[in-house]
C-alpha atoms as a PDB file:
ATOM      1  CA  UNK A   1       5.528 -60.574 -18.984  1.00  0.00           C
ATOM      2  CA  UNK A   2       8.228 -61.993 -21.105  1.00  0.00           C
ATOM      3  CA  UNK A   3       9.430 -59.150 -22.849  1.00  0.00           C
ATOM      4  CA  UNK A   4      10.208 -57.632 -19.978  1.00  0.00           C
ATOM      5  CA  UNK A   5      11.938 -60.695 -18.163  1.00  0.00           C
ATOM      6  CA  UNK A   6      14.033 -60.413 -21.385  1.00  0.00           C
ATOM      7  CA  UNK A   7      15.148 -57.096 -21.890  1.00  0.00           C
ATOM      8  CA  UNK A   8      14.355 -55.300 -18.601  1.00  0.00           C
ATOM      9  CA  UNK A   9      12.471 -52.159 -17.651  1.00  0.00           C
ATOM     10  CA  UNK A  10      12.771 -48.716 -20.012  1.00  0.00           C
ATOM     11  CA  UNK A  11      12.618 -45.313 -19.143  1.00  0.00           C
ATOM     12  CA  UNK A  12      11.762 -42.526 -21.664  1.00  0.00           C
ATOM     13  CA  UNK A  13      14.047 -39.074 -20.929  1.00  0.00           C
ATOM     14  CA  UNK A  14      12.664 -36.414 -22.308  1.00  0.00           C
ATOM     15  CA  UNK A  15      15.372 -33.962 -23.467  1.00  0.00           C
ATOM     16  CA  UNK A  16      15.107 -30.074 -24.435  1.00  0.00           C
ATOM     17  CA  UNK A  17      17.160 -29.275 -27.203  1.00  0.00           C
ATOM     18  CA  UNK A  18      17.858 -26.835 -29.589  1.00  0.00           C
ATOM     19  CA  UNK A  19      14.906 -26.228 -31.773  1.00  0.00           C
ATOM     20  CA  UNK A  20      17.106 -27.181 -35.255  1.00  0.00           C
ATOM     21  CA  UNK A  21      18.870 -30.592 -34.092  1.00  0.00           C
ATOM     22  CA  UNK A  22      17.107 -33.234 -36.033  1.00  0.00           C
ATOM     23  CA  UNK A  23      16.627 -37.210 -35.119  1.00  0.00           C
ATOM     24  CA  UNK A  24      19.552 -38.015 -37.639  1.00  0.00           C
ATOM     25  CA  UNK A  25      21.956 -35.208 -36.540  1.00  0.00           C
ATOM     26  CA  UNK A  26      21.013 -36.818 -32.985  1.00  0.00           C
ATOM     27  CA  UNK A  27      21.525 -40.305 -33.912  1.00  0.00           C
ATOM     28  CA  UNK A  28      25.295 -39.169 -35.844  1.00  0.00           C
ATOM     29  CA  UNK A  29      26.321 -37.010 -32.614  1.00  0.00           C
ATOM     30  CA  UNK A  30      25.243 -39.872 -30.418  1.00  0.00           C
ATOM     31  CA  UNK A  31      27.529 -42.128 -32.080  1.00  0.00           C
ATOM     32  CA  UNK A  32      30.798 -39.585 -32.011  1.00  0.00           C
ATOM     33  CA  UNK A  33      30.323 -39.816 -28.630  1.00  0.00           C
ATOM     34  CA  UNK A  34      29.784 -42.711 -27.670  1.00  0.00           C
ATOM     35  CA  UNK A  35      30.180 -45.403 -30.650  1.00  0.00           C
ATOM     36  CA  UNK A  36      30.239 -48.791 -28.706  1.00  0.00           C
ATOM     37  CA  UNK A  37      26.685 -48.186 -26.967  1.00  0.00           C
ATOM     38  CA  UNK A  38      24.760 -45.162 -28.278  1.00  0.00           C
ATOM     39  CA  UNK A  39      21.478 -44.289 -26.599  1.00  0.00           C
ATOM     40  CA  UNK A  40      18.247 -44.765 -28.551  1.00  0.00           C
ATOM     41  CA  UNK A  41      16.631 -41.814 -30.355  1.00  0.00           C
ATOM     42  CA  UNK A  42      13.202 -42.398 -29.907  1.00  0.00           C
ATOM     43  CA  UNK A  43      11.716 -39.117 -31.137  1.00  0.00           C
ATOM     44  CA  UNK A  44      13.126 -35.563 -31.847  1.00  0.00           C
ATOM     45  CA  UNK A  45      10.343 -33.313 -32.549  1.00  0.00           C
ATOM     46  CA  UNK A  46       9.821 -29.308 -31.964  1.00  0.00           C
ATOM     47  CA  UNK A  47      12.768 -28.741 -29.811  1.00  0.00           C
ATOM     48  CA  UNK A  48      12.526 -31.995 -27.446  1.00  0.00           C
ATOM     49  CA  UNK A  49      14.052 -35.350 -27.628  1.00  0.00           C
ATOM     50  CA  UNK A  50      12.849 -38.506 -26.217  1.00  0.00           C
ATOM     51  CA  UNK A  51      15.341 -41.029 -25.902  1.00  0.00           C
ATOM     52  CA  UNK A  52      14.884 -44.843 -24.528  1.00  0.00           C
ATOM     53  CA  UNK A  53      17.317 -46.104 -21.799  1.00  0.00           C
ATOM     54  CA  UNK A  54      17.587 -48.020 -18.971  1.00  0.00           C
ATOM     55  CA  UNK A  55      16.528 -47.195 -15.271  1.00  0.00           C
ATOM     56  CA  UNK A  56      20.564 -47.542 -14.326  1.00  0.00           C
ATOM     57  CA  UNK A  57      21.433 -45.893 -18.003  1.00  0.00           C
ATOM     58  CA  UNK A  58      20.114 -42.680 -17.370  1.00  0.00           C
ATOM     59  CA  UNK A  59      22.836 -40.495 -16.099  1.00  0.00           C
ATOM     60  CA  UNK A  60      24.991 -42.267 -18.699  1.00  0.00           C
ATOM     61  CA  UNK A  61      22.145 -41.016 -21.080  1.00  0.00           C
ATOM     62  CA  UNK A  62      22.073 -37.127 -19.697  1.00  0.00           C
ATOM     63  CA  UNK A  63      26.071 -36.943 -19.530  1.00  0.00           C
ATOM     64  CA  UNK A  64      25.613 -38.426 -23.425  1.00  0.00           C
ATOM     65  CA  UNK A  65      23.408 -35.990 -23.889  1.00  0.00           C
ATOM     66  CA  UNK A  66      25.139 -33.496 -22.788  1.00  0.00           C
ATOM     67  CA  UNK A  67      27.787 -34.307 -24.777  1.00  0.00           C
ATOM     68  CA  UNK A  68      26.094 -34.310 -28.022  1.00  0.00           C
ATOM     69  CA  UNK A  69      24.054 -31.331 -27.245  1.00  0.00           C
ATOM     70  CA  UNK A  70      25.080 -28.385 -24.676  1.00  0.00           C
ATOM     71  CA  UNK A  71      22.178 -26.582 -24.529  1.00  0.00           C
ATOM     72  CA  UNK A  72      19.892 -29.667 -23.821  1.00  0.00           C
ATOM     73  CA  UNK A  73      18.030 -29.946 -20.446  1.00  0.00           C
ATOM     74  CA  UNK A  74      16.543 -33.372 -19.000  1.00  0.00           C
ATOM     75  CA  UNK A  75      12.733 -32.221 -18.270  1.00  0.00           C
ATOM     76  CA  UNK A  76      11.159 -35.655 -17.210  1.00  0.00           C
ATOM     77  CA  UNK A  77      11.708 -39.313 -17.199  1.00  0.00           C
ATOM     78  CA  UNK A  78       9.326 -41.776 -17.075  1.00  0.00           C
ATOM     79  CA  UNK A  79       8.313 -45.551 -17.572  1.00  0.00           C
ATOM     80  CA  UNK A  80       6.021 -45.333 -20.527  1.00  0.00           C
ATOM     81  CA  UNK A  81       6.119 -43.526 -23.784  1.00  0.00           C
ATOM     82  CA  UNK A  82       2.058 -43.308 -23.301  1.00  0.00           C
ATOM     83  CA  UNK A  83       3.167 -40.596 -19.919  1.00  0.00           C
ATOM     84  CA  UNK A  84       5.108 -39.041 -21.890  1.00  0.00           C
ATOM     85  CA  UNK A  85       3.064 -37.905 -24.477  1.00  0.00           C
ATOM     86  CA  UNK A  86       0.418 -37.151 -22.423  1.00  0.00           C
ATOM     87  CA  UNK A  87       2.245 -35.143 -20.337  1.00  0.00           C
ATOM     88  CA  UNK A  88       4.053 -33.088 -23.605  1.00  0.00           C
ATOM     89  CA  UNK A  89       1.401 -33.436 -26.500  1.00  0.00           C
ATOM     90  CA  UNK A  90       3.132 -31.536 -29.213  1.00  0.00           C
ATOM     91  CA  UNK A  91       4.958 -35.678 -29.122  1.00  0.00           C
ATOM     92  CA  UNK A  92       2.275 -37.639 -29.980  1.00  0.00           C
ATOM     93  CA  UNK A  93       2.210 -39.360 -33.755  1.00  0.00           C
ATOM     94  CA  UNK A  94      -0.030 -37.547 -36.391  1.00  0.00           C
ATOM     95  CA  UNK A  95      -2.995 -39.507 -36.868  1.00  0.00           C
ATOM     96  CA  UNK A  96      -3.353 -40.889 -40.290  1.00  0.00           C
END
């Protein structure tokens, strides 16, 4: 796989947070606190967060996460965004 050679493996961390924070108050918090190398929102839906990092990023990410967010909780990580939606379903994409 080239992509992969490339950019290296992802993990997906799936975050609880408080039910109000939105993906762009996420995103803005994210970049207060750390504004050379924020994580990546991937989703922030129904009081959870998924956010994209790398296998050795993650306790960067949490601490980050932390951070930005006080009440959040880590709840799973995991190497495909297909896991975790299957695992929490209220993630998955409306169907058009």
């Amino acid at each position: 796989m080239v992509v992969k050679e490339r950019r290296g493996r992802q993990r997906y961390v799936v975050f609880g947070v408080s039910p109000d924070l939105t993906k762009d108050i996420l995103i803005k918090r994210f970049r207060s606190v750390s504004p050379e190398n924020p994580p990546y929102v991937v989703q922030c839906v129904s009081g959870k967060a998924v956010i994209r990092c790398s296998p050795a990023g993650r306790d960067d990410v949490v601490r980050i996460m932390l951070l930005a967010d006080p009440s959040s909780s880590s709840l799973v990580a995991s190497g495909t965004i297909r896991a975790v939606r299957r695992k929490y379903p209220e993630l998955k994409p409306a169907k058009k």
